[in-house]
PDB file of N, CA and C in Angstrom:
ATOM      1  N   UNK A   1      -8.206   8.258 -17.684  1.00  0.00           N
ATOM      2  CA  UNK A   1      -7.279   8.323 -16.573  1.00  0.00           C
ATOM      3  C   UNK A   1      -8.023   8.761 -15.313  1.00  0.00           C
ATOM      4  N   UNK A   2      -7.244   8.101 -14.330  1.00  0.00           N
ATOM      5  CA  UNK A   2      -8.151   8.416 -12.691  1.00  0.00           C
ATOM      6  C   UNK A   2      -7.860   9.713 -12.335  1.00  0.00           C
ATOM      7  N   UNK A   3      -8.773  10.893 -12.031  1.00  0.00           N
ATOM      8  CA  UNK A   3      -8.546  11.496 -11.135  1.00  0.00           C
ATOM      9  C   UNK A   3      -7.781  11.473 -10.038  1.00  0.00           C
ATOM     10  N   UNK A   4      -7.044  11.682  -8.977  1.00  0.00           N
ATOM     11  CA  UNK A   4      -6.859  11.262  -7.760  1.00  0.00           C
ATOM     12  C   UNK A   4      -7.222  12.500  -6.717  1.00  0.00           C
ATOM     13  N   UNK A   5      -7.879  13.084  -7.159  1.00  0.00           N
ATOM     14  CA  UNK A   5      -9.012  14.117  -6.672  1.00  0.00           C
ATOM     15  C   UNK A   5     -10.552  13.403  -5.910  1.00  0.00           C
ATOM     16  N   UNK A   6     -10.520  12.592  -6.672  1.00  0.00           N
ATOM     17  CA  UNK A   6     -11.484  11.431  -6.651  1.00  0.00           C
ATOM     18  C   UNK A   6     -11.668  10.504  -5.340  1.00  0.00           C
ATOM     19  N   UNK A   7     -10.184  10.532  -5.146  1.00  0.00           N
ATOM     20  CA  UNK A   7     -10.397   9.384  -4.089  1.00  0.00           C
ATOM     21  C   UNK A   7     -10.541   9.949  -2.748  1.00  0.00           C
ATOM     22  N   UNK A   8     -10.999   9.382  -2.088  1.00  0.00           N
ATOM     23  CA  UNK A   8     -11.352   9.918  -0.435  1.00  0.00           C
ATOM     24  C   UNK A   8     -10.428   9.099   0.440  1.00  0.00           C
ATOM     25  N   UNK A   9     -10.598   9.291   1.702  1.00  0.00           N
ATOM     26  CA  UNK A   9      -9.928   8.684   3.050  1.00  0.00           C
ATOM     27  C   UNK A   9     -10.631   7.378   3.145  1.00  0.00           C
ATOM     28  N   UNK A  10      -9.704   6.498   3.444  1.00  0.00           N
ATOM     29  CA  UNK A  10     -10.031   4.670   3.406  1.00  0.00           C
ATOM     30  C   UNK A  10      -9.893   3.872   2.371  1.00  0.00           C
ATOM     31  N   UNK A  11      -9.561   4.544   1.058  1.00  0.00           N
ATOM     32  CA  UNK A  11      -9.859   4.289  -0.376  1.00  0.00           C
ATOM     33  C   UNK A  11      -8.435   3.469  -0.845  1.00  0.00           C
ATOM     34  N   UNK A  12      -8.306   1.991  -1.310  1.00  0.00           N
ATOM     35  CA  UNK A  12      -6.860   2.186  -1.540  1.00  0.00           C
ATOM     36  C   UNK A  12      -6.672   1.846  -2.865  1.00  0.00           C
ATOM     37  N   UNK A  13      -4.832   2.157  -2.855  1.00  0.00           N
ATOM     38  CA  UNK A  13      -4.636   2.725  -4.443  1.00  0.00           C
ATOM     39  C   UNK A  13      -3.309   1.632  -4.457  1.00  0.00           C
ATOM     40  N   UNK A  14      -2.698   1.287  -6.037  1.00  0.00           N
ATOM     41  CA  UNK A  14      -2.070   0.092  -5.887  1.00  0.00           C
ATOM     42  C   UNK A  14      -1.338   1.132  -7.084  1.00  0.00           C
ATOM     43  N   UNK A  15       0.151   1.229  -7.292  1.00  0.00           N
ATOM     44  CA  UNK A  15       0.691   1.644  -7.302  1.00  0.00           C
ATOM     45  C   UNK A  15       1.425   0.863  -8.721  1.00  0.00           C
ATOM     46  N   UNK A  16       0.826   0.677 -10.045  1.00  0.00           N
ATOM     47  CA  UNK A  16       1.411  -0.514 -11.444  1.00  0.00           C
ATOM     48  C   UNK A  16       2.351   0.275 -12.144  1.00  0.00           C
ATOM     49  N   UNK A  17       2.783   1.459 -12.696  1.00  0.00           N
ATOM     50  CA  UNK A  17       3.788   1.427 -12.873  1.00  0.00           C
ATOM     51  C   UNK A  17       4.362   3.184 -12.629  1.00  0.00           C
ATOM     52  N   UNK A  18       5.480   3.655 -13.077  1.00  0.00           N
ATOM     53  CA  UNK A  18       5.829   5.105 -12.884  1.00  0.00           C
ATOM     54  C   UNK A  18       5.001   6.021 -13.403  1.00  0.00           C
ATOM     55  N   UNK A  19       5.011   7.397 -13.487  1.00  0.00           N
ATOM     56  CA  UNK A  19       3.546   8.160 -13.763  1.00  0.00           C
ATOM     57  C   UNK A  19       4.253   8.272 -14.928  1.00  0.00           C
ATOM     58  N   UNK A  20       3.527   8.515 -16.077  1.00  0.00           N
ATOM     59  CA  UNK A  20       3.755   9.152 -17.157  1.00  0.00           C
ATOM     60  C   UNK A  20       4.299  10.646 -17.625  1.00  0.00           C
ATOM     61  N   UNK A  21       3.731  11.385 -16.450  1.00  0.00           N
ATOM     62  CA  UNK A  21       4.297  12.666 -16.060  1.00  0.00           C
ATOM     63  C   UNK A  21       5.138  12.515 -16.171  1.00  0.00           C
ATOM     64  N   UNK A  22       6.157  11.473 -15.725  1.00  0.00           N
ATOM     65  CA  UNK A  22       7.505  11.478 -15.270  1.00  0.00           C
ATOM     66  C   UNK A  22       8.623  11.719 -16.272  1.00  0.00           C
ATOM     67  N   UNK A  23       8.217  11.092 -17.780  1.00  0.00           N
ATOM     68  CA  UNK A  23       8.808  11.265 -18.707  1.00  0.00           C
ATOM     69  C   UNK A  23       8.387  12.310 -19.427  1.00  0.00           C
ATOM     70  N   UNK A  24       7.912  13.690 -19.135  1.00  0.00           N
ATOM     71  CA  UNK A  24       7.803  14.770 -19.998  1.00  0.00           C
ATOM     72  C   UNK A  24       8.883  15.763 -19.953  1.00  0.00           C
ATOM     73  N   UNK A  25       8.948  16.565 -20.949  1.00  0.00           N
ATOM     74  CA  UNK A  25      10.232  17.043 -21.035  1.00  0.00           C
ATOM     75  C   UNK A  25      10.395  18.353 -19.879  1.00  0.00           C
ATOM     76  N   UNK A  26      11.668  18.404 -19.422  1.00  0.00           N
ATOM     77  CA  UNK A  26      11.291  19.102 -18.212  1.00  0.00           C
ATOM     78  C   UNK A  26      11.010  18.514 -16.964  1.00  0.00           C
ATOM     79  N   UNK A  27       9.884  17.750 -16.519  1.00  0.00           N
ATOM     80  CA  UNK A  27       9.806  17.365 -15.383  1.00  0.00           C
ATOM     81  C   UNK A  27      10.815  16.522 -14.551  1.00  0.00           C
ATOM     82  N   UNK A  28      10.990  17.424 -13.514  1.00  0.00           N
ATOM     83  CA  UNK A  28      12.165  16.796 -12.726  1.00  0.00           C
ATOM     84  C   UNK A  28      11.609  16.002 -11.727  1.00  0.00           C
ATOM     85  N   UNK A  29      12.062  14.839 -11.095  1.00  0.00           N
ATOM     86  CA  UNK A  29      12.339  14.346 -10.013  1.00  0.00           C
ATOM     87  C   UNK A  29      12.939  13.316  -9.532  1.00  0.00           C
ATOM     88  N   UNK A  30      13.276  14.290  -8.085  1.00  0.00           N
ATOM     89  CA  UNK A  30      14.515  13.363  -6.918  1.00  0.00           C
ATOM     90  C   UNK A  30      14.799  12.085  -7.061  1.00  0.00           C
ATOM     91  N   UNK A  31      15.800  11.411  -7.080  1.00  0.00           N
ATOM     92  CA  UNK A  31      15.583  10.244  -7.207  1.00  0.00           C
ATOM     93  C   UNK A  31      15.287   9.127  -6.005  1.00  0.00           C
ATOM     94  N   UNK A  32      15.329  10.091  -5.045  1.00  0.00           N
ATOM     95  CA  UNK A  32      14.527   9.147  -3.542  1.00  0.00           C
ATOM     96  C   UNK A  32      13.279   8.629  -3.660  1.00  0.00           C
ATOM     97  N   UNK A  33      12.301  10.199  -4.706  1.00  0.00           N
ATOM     98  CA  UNK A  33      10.921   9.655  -5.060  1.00  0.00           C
ATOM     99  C   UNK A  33      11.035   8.690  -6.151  1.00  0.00           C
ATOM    100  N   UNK A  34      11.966   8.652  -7.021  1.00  0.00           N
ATOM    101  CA  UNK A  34      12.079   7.658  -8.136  1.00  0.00           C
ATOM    102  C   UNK A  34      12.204   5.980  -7.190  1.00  0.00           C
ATOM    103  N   UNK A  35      12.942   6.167  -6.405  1.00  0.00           N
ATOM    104  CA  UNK A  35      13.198   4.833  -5.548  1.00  0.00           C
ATOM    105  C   UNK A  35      11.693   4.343  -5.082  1.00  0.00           C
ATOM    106  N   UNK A  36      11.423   5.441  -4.248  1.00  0.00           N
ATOM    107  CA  UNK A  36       9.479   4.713  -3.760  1.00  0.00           C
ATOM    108  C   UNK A  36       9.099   4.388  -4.341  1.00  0.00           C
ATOM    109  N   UNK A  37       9.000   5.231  -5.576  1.00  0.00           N
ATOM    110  CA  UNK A  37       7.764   4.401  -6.153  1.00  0.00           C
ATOM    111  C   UNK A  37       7.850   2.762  -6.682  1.00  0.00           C
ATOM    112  N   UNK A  38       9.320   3.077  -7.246  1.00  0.00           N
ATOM    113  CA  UNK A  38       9.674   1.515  -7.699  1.00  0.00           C
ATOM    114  C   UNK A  38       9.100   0.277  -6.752  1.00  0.00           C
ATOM    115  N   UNK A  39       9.551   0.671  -5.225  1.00  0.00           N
ATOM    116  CA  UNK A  39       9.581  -0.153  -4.107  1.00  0.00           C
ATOM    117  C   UNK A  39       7.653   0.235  -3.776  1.00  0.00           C
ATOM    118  N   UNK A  40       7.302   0.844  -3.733  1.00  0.00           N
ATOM    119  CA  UNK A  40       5.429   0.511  -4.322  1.00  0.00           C
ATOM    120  C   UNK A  40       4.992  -0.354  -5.220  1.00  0.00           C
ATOM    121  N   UNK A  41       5.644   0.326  -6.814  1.00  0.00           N
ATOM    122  CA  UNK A  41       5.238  -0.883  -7.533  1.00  0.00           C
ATOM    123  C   UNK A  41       5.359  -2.638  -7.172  1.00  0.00           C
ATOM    124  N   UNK A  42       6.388  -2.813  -6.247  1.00  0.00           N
ATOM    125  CA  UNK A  42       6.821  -4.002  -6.322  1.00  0.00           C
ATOM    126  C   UNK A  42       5.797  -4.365  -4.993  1.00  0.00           C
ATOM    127  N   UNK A  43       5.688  -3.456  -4.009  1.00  0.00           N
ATOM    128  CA  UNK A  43       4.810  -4.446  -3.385  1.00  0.00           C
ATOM    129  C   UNK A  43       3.337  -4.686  -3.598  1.00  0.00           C
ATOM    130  N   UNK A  44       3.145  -5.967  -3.144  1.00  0.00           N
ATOM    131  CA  UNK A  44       2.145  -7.042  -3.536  1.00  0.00           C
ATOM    132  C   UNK A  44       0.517  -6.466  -2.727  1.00  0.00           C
ATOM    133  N   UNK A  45       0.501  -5.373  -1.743  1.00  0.00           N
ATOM    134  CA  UNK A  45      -0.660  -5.281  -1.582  1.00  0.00           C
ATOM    135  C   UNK A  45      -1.205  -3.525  -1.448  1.00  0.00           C
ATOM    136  N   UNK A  46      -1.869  -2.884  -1.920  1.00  0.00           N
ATOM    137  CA  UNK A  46      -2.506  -1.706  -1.681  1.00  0.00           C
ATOM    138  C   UNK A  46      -2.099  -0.404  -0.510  1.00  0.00           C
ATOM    139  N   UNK A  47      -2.003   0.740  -1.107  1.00  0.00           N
ATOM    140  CA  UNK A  47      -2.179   1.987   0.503  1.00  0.00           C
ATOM    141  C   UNK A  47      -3.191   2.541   0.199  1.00  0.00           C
ATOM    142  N   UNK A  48      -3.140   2.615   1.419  1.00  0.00           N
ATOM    143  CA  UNK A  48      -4.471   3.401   1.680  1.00  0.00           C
ATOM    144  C   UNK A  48      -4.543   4.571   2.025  1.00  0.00           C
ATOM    145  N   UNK A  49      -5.534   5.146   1.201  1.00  0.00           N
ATOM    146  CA  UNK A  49      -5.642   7.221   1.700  1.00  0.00           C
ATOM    147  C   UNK A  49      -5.858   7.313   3.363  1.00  0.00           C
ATOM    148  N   UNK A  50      -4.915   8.110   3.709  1.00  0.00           N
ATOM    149  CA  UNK A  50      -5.199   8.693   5.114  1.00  0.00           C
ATOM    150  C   UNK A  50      -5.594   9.959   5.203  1.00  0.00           C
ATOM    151  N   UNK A  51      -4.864  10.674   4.309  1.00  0.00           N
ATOM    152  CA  UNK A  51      -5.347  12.549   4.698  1.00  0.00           C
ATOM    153  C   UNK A  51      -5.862  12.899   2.615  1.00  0.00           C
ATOM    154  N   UNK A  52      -6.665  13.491   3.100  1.00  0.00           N
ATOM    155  CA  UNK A  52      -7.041  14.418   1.672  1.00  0.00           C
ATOM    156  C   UNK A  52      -6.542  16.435   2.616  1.00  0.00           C
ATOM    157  N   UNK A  53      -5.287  16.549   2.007  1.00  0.00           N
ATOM    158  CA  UNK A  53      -5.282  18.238   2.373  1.00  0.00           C
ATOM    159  C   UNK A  53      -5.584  19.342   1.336  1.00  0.00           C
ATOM    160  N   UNK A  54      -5.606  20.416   1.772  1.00  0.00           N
ATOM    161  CA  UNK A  54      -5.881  21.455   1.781  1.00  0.00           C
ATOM    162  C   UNK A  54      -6.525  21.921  -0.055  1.00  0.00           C
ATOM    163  N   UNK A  55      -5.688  21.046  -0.916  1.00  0.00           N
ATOM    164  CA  UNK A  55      -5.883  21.188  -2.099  1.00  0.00           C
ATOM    165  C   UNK A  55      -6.516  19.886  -2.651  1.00  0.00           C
ATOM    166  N   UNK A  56      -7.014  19.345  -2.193  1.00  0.00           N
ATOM    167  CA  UNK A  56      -7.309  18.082  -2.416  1.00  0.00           C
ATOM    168  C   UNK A  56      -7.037  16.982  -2.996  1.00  0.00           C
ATOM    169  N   UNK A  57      -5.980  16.758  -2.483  1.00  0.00           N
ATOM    170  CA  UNK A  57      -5.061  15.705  -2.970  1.00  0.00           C
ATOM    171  C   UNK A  57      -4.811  14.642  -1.538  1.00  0.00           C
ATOM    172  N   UNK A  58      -4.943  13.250  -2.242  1.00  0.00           N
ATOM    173  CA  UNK A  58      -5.101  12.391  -1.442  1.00  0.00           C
ATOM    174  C   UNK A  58      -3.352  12.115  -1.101  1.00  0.00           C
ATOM    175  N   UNK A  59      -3.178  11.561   0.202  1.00  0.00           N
ATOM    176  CA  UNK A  59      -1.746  11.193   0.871  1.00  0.00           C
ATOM    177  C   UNK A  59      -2.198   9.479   1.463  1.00  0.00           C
ATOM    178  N   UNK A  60      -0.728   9.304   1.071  1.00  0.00           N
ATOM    179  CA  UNK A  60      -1.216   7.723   1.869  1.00  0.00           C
ATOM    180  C   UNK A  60       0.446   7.432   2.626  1.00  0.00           C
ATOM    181  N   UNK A  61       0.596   6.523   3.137  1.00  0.00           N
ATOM    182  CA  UNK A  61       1.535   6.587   3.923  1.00  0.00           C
ATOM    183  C   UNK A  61       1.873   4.824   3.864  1.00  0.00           C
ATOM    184  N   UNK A  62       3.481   4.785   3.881  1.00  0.00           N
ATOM    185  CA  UNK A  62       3.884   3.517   3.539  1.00  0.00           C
ATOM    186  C   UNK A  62       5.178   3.332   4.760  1.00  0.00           C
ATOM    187  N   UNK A  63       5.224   2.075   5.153  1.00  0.00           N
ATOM    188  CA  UNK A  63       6.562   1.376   6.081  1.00  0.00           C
ATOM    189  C   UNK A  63       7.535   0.466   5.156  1.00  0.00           C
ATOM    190  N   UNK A  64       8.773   1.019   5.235  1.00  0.00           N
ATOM    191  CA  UNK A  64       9.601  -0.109   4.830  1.00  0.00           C
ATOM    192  C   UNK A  64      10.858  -0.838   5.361  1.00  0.00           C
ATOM    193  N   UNK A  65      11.011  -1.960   5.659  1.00  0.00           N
ATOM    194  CA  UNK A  65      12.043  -2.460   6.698  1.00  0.00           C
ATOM    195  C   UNK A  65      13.304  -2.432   5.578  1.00  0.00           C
ATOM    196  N   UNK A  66      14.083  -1.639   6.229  1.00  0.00           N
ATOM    197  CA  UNK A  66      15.883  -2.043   5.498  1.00  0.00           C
ATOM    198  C   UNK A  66      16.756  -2.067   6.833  1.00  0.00           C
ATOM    199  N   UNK A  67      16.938  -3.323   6.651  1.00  0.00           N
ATOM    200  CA  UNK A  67      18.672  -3.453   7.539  1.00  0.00           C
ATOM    201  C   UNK A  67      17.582  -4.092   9.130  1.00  0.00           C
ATOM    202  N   UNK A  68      16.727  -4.102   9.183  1.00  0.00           N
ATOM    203  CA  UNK A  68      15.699  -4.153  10.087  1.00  0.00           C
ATOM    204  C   UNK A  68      15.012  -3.247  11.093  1.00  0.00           C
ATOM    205  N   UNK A  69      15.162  -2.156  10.237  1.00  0.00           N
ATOM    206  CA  UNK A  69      14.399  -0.904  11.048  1.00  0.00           C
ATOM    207  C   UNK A  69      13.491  -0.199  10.084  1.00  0.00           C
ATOM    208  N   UNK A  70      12.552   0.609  10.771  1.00  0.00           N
ATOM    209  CA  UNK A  70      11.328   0.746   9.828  1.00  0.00           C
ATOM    210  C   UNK A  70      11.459   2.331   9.354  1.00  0.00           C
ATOM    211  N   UNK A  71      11.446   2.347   8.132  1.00  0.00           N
ATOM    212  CA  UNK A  71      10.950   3.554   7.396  1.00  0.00           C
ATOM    213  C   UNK A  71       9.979   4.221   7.408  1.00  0.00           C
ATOM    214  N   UNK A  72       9.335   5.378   7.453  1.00  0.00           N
ATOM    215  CA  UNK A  72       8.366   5.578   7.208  1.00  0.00           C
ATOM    216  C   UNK A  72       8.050   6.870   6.389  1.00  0.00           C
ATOM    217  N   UNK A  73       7.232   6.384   5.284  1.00  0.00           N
ATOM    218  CA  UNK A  73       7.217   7.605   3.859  1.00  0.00           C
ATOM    219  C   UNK A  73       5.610   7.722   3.767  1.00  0.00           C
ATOM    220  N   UNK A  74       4.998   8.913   3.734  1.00  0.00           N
ATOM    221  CA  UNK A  74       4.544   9.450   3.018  1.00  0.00           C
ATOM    222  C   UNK A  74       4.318  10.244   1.429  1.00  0.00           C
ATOM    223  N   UNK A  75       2.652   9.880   0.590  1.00  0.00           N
ATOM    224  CA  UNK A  75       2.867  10.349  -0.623  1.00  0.00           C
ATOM    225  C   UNK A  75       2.002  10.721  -0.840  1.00  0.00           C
ATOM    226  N   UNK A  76       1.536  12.263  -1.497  1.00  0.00           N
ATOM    227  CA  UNK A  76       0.471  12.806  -2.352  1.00  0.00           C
ATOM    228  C   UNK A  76       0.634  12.295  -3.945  1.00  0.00           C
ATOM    229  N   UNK A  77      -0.262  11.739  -3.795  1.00  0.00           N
ATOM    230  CA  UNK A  77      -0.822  10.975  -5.010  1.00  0.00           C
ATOM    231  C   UNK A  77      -1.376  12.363  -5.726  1.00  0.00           C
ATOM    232  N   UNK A  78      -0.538  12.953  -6.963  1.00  0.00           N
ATOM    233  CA  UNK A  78      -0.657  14.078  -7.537  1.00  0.00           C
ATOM    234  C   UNK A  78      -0.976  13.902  -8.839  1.00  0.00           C
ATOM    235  N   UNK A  79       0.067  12.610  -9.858  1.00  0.00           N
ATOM    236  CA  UNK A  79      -0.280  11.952 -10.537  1.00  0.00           C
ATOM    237  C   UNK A  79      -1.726  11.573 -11.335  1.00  0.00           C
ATOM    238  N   UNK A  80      -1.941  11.630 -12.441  1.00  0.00           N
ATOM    239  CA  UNK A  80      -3.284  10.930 -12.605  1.00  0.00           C
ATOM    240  C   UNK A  80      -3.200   9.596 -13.511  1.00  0.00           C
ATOM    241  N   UNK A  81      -1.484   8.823 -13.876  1.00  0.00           N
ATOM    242  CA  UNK A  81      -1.286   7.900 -14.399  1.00  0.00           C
ATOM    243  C   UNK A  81      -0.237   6.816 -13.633  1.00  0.00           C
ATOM    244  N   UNK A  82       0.152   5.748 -13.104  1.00  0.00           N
ATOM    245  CA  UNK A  82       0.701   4.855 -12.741  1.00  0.00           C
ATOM    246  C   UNK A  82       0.063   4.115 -11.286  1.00  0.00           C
ATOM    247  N   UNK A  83      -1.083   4.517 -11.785  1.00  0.00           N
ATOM    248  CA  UNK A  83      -1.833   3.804 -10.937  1.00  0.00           C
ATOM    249  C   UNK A  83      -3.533   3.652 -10.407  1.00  0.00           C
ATOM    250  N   UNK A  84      -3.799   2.534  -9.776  1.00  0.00           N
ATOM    251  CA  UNK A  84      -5.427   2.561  -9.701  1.00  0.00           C
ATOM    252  C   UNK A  84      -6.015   2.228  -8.374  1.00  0.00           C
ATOM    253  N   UNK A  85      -7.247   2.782  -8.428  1.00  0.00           N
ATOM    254  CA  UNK A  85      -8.302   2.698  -7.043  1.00  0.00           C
ATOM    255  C   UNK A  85      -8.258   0.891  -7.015  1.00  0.00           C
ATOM    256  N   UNK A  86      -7.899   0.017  -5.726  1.00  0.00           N
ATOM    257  CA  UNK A  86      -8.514  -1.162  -5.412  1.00  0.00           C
ATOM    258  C   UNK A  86     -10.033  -1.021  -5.056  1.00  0.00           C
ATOM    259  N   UNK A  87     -10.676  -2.099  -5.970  1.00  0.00           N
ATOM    260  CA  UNK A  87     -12.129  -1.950  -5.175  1.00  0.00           C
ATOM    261  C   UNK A  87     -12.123  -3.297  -4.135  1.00  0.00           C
ATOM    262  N   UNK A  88     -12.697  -3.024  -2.781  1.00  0.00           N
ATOM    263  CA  UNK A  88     -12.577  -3.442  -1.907  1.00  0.00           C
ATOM    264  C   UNK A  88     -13.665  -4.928  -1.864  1.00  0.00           C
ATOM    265  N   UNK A  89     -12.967  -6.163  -1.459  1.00  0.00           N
ATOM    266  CA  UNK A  89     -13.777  -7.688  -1.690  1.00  0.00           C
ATOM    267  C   UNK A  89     -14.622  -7.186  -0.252  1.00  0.00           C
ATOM    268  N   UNK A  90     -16.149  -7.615  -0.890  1.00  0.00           N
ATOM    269  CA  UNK A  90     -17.474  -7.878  -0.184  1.00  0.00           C
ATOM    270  C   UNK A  90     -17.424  -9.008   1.075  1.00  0.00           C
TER     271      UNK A  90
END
């Protein structure tokens, strides 16, 4: 499994399915974050790390049009399962 400690700023990450975390007993979460991610998985191309903070955990930041106005979400990639580093075409 990937680190996401690992990844640095510029690096992007593609988002295949929910974390595994997600189904342990106990672990809770919101279902707004349950919605993103779904709407990650489904789209067709990569985010990219913008900030690594304080604990080192990478954030990437996503737009989404509903109704025709733009969203805008941020995510610390905390996870170390539902997803992988794109390596970038030469």
């Amino acid at each position: 499994m990937p680190n996401p400690k690992d990844l640095r700023v510029g690096d992007l990450v593609r988002f295949i399915s929910t974390p595994e975390e997600w189904s342990q007993p106990g672990y809770c979460i919101h279902a707004m974050s349950r919605r993103f991610m779904k709407k990650m998985i489904l789209r067709t191309w990569p985010a990219r790390v913008y900030e690594i903070d304080e604990w080192g955990y990478p954030w990437i930041r996503a737009i989404f049009y509903e109704r025709g106005k733009r969203h805008y979400h941020s995510w610390a990639v905390t996870e170390s399962t539902g997803w992988r580093k794109v390596l970038r075409r030469i």
